[in-house]
N, C-alpha and C. Protein backbone atom coordinates (compact mmCIF):
# COMPACT_ATOMS: atom_id res chain seq x y z
N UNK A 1 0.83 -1.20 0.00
CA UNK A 1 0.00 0.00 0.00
C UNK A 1 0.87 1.25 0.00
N UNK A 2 1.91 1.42 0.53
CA UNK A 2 2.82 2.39 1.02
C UNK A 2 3.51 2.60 -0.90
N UNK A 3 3.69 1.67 -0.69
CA UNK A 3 4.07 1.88 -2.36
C UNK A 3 3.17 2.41 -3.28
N UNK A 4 1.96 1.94 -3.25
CA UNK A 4 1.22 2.54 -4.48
C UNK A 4 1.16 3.99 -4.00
N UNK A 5 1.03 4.39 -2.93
CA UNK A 5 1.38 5.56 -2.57
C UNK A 5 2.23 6.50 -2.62
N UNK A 6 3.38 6.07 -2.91
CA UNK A 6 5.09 6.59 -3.25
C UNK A 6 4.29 6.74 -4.68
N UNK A 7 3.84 5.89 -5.67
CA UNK A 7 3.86 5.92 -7.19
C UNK A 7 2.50 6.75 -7.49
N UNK A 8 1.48 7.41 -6.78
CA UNK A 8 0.44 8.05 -6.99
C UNK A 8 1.31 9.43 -6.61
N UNK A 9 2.00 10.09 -5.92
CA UNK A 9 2.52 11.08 -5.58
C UNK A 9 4.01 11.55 -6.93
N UNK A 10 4.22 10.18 -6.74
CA UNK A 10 5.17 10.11 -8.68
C UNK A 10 4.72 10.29 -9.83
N UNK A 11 3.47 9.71 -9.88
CA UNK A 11 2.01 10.26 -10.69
C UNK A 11 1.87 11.65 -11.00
N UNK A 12 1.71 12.14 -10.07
CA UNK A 12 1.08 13.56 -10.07
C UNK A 12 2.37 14.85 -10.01
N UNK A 13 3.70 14.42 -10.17
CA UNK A 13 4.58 15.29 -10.51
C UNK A 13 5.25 15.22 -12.10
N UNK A 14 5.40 16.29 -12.84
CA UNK A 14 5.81 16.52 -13.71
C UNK A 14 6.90 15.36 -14.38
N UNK A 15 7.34 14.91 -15.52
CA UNK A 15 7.96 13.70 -15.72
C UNK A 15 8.90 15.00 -16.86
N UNK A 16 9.97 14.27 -16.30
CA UNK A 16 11.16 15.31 -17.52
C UNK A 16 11.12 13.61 -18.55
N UNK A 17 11.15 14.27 -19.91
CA UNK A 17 11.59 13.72 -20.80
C UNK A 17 12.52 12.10 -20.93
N UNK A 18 13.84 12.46 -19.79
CA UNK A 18 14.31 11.76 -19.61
C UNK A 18 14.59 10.25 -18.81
N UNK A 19 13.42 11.08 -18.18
CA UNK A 19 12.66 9.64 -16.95
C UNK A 19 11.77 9.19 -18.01
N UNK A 20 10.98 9.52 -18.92
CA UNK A 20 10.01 8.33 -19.34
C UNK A 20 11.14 7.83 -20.31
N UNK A 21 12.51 8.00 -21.37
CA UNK A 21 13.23 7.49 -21.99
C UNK A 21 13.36 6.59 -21.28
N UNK A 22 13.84 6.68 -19.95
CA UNK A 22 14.42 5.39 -18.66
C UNK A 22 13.66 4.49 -18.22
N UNK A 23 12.14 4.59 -18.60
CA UNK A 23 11.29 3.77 -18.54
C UNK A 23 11.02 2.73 -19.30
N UNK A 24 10.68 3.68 -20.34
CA UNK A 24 10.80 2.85 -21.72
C UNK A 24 11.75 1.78 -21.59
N UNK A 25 12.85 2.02 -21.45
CA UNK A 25 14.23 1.40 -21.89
C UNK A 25 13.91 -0.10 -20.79
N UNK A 26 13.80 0.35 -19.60
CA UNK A 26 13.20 -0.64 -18.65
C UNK A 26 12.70 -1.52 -18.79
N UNK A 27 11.51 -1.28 -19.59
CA UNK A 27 10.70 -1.76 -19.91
C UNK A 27 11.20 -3.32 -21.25
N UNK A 28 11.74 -2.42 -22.33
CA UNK A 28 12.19 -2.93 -23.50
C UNK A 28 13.45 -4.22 -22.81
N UNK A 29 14.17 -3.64 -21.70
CA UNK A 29 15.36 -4.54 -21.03
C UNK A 29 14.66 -5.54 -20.38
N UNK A 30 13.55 -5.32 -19.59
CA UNK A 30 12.80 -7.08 -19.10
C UNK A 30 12.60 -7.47 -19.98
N UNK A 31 11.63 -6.96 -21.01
CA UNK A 31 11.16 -7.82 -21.61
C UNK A 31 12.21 -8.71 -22.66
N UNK A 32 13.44 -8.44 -23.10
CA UNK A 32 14.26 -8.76 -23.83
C UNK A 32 15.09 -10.14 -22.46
N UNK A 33 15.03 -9.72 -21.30
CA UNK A 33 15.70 -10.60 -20.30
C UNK A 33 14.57 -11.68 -19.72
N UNK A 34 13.31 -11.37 -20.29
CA UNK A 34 12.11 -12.38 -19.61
C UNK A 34 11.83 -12.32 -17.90
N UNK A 35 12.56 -11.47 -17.63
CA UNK A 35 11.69 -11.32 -16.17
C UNK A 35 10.36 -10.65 -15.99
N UNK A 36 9.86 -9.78 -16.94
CA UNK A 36 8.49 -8.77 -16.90
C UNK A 36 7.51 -10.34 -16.72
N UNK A 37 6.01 -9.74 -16.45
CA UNK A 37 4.99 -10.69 -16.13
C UNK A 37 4.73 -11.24 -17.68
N UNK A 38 4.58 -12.58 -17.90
CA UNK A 38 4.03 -13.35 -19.13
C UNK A 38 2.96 -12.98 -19.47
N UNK A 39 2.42 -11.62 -20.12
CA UNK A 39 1.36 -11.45 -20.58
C UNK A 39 0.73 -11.72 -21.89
N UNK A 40 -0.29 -11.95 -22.43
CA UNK A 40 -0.76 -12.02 -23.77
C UNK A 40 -0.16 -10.75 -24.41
N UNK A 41 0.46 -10.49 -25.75
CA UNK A 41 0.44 -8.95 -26.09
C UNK A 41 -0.12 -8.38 -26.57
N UNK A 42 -1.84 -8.48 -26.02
CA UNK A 42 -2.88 -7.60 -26.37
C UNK A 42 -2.86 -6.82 -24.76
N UNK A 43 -2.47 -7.68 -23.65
CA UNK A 43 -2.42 -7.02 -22.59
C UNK A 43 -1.38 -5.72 -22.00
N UNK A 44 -0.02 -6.39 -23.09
CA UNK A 44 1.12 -5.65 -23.08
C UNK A 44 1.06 -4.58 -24.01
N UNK A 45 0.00 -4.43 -24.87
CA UNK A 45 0.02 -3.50 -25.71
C UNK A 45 -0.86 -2.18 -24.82
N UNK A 46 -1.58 -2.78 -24.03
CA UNK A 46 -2.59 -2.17 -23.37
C UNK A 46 -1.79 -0.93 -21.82
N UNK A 47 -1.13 -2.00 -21.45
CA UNK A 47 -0.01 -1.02 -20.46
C UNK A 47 0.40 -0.19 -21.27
N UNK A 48 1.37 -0.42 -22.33
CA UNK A 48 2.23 0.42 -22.81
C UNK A 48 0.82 1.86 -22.77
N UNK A 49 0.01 1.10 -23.55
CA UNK A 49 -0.74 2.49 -23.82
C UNK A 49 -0.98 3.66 -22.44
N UNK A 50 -1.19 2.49 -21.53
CA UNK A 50 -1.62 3.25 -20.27
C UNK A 50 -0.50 4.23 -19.98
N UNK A 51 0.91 3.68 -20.18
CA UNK A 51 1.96 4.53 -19.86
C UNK A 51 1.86 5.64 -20.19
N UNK A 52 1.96 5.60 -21.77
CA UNK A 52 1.67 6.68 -22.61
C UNK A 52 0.85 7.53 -22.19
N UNK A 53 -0.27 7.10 -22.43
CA UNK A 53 -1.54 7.73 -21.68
C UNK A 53 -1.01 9.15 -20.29
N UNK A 54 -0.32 8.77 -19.84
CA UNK A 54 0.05 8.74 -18.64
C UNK A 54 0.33 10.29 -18.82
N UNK A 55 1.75 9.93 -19.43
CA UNK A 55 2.52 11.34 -19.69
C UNK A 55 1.84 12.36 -20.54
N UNK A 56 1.30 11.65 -21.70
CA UNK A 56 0.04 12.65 -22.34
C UNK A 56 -0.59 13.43 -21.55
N UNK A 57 -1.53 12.91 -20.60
CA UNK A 57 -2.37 13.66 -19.65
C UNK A 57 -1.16 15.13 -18.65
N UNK A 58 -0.46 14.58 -18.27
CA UNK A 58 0.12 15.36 -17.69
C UNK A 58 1.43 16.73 -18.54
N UNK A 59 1.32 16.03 -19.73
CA UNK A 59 1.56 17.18 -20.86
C UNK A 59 0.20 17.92 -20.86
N UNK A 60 -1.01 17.56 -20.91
CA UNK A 60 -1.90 18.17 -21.34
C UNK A 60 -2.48 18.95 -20.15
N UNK A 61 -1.87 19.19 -18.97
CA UNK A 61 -2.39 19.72 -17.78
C UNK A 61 -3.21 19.04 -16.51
N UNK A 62 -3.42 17.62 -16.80
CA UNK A 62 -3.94 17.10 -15.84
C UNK A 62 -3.03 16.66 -14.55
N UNK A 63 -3.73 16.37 -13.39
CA UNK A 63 -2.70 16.00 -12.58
C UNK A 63 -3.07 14.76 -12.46
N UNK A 64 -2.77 13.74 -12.17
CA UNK A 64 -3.07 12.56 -12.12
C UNK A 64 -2.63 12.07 -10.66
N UNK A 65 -3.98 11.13 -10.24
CA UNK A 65 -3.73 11.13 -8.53
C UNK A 65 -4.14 9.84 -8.46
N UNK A 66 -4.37 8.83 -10.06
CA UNK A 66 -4.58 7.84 -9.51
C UNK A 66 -4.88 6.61 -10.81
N UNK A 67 -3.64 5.24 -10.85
CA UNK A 67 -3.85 4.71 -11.93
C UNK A 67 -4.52 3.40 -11.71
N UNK A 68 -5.09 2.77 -12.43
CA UNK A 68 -5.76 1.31 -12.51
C UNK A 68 -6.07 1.74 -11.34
N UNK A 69 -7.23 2.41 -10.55
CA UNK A 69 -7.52 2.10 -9.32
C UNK A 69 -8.75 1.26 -9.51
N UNK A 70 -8.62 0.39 -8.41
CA UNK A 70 -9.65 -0.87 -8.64
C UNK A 70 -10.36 -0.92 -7.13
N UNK A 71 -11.28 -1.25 -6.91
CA UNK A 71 -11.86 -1.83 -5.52
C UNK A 71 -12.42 -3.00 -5.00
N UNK A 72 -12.32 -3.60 -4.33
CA UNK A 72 -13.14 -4.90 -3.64
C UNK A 72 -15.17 -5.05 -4.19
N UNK A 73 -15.29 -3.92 -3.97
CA UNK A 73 -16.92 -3.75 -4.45
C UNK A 73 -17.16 -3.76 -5.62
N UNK A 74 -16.37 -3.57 -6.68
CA UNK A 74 -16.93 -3.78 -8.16
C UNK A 74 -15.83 -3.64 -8.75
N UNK A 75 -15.99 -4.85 -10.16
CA UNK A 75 -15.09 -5.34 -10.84
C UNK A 75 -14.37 -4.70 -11.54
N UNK A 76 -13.45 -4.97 -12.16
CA UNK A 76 -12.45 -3.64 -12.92
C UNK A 76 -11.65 -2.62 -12.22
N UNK A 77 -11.21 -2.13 -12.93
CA UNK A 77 -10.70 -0.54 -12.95
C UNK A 77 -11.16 0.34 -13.52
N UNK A 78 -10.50 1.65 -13.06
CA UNK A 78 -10.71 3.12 -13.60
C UNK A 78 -9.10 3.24 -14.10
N UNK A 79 -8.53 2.98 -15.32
CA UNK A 79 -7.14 3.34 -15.94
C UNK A 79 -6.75 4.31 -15.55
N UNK A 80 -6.96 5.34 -15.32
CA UNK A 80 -6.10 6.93 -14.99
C UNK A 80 -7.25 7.72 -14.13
N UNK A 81 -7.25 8.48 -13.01
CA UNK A 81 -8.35 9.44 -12.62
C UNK A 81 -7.59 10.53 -11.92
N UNK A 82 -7.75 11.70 -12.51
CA UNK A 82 -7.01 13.12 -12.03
C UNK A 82 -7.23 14.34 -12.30
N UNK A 83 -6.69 15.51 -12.31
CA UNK A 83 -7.80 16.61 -11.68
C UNK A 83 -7.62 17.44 -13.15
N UNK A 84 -8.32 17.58 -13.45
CA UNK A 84 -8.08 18.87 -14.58
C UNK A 84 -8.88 20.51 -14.63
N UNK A 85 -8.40 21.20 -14.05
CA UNK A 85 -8.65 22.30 -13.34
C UNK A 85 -9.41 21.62 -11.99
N UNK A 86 -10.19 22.00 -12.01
CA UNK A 86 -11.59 22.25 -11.06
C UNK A 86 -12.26 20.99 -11.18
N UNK A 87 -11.91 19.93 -12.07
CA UNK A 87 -12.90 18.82 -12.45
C UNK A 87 -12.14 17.83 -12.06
N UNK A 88 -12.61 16.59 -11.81
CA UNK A 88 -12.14 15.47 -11.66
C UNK A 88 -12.46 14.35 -12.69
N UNK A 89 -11.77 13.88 -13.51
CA UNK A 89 -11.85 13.04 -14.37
C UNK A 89 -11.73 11.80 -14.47
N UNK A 90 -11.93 10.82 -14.62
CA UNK A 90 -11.91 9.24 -14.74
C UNK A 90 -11.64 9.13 -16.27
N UNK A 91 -10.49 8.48 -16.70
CA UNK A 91 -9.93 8.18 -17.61
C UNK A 91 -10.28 6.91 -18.18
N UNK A 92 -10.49 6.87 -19.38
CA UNK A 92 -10.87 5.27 -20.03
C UNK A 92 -9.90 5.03 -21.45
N UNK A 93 -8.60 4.47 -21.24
CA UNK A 93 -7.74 4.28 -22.29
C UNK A 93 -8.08 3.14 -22.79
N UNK A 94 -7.94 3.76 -24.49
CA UNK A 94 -7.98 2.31 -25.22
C UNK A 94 -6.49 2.70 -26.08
N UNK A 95 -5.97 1.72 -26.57
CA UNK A 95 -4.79 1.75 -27.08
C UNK A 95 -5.24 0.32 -28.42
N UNK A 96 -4.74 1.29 -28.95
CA UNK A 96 -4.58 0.59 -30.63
C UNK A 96 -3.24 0.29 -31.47
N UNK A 97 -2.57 -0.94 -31.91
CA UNK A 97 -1.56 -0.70 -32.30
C UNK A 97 -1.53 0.19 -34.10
N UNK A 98 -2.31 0.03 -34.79
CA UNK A 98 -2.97 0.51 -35.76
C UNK A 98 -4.42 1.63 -35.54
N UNK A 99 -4.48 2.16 -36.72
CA UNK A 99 -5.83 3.29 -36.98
C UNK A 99 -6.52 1.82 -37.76
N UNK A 100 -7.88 1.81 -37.33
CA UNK A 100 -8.32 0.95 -37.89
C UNK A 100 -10.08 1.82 -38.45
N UNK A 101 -10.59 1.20 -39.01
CA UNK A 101 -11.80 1.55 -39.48
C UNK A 101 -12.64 2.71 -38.68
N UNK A 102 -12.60 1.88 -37.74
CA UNK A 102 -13.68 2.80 -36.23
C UNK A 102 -12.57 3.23 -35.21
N UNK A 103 -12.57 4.15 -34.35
CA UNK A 103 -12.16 4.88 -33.41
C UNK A 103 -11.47 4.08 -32.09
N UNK A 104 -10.61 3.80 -31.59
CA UNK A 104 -10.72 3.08 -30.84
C UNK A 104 -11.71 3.49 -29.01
N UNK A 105 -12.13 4.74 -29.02
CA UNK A 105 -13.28 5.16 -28.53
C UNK A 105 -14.65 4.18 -28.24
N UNK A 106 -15.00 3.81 -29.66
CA UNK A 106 -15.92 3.32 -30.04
C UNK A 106 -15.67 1.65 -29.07
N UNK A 107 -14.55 1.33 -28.84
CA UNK A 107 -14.53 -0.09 -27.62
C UNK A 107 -15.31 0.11 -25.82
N UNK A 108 -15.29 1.70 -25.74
CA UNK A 108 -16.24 2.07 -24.87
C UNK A 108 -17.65 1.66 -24.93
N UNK A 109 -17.70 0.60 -24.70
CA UNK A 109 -19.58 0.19 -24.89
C UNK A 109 -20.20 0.34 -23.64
N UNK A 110 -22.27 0.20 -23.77
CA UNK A 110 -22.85 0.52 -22.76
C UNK A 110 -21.81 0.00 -21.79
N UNK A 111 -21.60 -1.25 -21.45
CA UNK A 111 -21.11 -2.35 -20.33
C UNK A 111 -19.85 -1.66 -19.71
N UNK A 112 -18.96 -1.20 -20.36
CA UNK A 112 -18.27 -0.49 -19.83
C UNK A 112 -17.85 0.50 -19.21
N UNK A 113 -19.05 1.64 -20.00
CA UNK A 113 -19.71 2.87 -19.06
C UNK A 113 -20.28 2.54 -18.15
N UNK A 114 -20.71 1.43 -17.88
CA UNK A 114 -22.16 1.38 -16.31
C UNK A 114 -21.08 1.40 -15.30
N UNK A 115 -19.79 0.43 -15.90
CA UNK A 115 -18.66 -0.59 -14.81
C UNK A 115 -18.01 0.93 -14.51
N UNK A 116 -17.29 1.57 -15.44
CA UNK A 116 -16.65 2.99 -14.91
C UNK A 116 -17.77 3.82 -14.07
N UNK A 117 -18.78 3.95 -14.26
CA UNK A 117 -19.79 5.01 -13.30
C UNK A 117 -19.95 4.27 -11.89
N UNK A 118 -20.10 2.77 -11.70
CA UNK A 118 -19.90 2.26 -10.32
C UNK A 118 -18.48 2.41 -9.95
N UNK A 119 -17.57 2.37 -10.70
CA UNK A 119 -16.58 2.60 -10.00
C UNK A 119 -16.09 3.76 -9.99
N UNK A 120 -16.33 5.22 -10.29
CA UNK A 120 -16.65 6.37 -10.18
C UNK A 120 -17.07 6.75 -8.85
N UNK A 121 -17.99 5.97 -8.53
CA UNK A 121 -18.97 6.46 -7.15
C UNK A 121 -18.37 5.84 -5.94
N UNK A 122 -17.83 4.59 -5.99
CA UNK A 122 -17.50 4.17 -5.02
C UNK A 122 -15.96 4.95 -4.69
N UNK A 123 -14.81 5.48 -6.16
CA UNK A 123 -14.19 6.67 -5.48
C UNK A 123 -14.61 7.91 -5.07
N UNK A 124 -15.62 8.09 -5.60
CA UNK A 124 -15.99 9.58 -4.57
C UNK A 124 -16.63 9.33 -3.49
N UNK A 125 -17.08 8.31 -3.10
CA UNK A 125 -17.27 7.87 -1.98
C UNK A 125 -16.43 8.40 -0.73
N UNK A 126 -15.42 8.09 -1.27
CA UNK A 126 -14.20 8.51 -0.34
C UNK A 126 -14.04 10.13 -0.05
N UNK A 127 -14.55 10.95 -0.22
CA UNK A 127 -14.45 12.37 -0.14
C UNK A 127 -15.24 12.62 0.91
N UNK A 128 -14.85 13.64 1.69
CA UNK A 128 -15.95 14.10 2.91
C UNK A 128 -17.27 14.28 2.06
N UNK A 129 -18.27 14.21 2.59
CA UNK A 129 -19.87 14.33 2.10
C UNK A 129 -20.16 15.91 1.89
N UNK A 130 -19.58 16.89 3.16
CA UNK A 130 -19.43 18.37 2.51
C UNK A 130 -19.83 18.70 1.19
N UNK A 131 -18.37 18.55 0.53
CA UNK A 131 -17.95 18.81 -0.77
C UNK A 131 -18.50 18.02 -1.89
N UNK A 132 -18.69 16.69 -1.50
CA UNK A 132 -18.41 15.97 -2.57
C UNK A 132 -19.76 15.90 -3.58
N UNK A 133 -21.14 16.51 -3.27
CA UNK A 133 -22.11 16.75 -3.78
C UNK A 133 -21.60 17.80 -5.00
N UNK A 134 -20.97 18.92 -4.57
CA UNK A 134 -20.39 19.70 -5.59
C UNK A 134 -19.23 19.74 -6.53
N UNK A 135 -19.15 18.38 -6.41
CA UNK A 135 -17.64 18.30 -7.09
C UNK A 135 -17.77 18.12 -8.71
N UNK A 136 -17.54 19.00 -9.76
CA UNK A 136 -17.18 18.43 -10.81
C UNK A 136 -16.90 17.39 -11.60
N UNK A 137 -17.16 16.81 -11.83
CA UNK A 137 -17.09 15.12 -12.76
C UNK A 137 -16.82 15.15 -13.85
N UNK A 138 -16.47 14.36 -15.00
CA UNK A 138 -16.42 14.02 -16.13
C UNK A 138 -15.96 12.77 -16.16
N UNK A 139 -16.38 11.94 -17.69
CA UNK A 139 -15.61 10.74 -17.69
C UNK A 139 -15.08 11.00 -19.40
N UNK A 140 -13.62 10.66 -19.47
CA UNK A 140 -12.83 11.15 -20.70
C UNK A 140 -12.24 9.78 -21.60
N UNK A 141 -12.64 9.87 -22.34
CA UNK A 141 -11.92 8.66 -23.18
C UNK A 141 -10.39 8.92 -24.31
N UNK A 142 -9.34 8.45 -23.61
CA UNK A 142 -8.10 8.73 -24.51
C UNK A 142 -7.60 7.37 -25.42
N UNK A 143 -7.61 8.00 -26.77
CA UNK A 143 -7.03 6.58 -27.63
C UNK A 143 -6.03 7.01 -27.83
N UNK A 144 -5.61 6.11 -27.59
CA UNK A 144 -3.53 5.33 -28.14
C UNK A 144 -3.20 4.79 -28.93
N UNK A 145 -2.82 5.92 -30.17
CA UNK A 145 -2.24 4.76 -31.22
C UNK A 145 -0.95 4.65 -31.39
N UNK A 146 -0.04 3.54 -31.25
CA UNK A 146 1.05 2.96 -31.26
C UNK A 146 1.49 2.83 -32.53
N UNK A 147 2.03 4.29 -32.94
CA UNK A 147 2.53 3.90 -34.49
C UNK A 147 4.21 3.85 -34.44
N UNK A 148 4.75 3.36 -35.50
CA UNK A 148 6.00 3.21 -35.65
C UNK A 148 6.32 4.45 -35.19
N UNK A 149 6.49 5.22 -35.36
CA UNK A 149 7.48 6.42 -34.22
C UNK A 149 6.68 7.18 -33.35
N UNK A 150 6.01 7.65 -32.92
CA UNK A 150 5.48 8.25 -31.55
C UNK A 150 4.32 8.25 -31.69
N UNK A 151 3.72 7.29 -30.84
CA UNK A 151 2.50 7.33 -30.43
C UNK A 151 1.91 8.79 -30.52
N UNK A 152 0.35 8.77 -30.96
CA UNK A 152 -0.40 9.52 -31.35
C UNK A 152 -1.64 9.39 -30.64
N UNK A 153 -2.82 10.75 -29.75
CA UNK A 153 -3.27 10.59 -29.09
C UNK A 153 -4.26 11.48 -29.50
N UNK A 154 -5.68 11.03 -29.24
CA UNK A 154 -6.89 11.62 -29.37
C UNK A 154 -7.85 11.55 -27.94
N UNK A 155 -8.17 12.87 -27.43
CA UNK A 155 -8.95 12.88 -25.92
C UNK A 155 -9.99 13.14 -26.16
N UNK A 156 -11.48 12.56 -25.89
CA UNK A 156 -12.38 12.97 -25.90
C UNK A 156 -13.44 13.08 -24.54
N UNK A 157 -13.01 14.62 -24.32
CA UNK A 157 -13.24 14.98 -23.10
C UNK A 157 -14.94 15.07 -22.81
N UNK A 158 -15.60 14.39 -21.66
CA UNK A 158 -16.66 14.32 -21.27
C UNK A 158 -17.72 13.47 -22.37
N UNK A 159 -17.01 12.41 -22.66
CA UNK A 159 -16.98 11.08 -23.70
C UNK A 159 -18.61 10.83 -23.27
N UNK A 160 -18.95 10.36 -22.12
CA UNK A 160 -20.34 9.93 -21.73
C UNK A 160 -20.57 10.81 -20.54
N UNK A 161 -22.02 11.16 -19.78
CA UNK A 161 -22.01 11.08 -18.47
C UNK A 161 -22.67 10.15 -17.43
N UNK A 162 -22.97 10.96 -16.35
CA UNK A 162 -23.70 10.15 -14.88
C UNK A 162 -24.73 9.14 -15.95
N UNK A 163 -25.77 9.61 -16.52
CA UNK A 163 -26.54 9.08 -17.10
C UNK A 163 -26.51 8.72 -18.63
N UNK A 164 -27.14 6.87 -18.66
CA UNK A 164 -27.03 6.50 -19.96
C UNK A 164 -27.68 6.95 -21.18
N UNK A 165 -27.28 6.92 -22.08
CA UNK A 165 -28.14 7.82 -23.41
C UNK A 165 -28.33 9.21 -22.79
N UNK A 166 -27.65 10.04 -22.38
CA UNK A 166 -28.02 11.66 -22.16
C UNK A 166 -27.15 12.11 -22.39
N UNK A 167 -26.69 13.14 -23.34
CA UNK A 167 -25.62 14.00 -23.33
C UNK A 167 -26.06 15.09 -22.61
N UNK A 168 -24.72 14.95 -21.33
CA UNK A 168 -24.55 16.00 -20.55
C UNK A 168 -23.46 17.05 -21.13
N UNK A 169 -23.29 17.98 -20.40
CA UNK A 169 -22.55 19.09 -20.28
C UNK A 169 -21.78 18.97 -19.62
N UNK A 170 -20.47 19.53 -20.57
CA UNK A 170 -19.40 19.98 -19.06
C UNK A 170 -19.78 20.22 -17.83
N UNK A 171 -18.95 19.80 -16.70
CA UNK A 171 -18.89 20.26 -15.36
C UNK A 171 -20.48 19.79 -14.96
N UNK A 172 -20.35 18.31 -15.44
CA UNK A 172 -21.39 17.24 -14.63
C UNK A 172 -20.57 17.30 -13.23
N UNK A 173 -22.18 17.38 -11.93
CA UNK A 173 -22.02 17.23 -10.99
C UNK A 173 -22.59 15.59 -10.03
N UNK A 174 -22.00 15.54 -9.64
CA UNK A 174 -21.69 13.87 -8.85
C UNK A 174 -23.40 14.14 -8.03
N UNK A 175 -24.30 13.01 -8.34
CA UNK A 175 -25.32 13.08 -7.09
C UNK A 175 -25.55 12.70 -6.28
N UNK A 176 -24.80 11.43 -6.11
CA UNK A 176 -24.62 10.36 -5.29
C UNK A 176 -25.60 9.55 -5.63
N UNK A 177 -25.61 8.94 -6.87
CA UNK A 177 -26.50 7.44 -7.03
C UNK A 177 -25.94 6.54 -6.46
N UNK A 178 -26.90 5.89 -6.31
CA UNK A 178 -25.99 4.26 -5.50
C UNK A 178 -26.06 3.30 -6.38
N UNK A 179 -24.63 2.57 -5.78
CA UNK A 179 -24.08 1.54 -6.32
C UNK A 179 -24.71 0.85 -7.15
């Protein structure tokens, strides 16, 4: 726990250039030595993206306070969730190694929006009750495409909201539906 904690506070500070090169490289050195985890490489394609993802967001002004967070109460994760101004965002990366026909956006289906909005609530859960009625929301969908030289990124900010089939507006507010 103490650790994911060291790496959420690593999260949310600025990354020079040269630390994600050192990552990368890290990365490329297990996997060439076989110690990294034996994943399928649809799964390994999927981190990388998240990485990416990562530094994108925080090029793009977000702060990020929190990755793959997952909970005991409902299945999955939330890939990235962090503050962008005044709003709090829940991130939904899809990563593509190719541009293919449709968007990789478009892998956001109903089933996956319901799973991110329960697990949405059960992190704001965690906020004093005060505030947390007024807090800003959005949920953002970032695609990753993994092309031969630098990944390429499309954000589509306030992708769905609280509610299914409704297009909301910026600076959706949290109501506290239950679980």
């Amino acid at each position: 726990m103490i650790c994911g904690m060291v790496l959420d506070r690593l999260a949310a500070r600025p990354v020079p250039r040269i630390e994600r090169w050192g990552l990368q490289r890290l990365d490329t050195l297990a996997r060439r030595l076989g110690k990294g985890a034996k994943l399928p490489a649809h799964l390994q394609t999927g981190l990388v993206g998240e990485r990416e993802a990562l530094f994108e967001l925080r090029r793009l002004g977000y702060t990020v306070v929190a990755r793959r967070w997952a909970t005991a109460k409902v299945r999955g994760d939330v890939d990235l969730i962090g503050w962008k101004g005044d709003t709090l965002c829940f991130v939904e990366v899809k990563t593509r190694t190719a541009r293919d026909a449709y968007a990789a956006e478009v892998a956001v289906d109903r089933e996956k929006r319901v799973q991110l909005r329960k697990l949405a609530r059960v992190y704001l859960k965690s906020f004093d009750e005060p505030g947390r009625g007024e807090m800003a929301t959005r949920f953002d969908v970032l695609s990753v495409y993994l092309t031969a030289s630098e990944p390429e990124f499309e954000v589509l900010e306030n992708a769905f909201g609280w509610v299914e089939g409704r297009a909301e507006e910026s600076g959706n507010r949290w109501r506290g539906f239950g679980v």
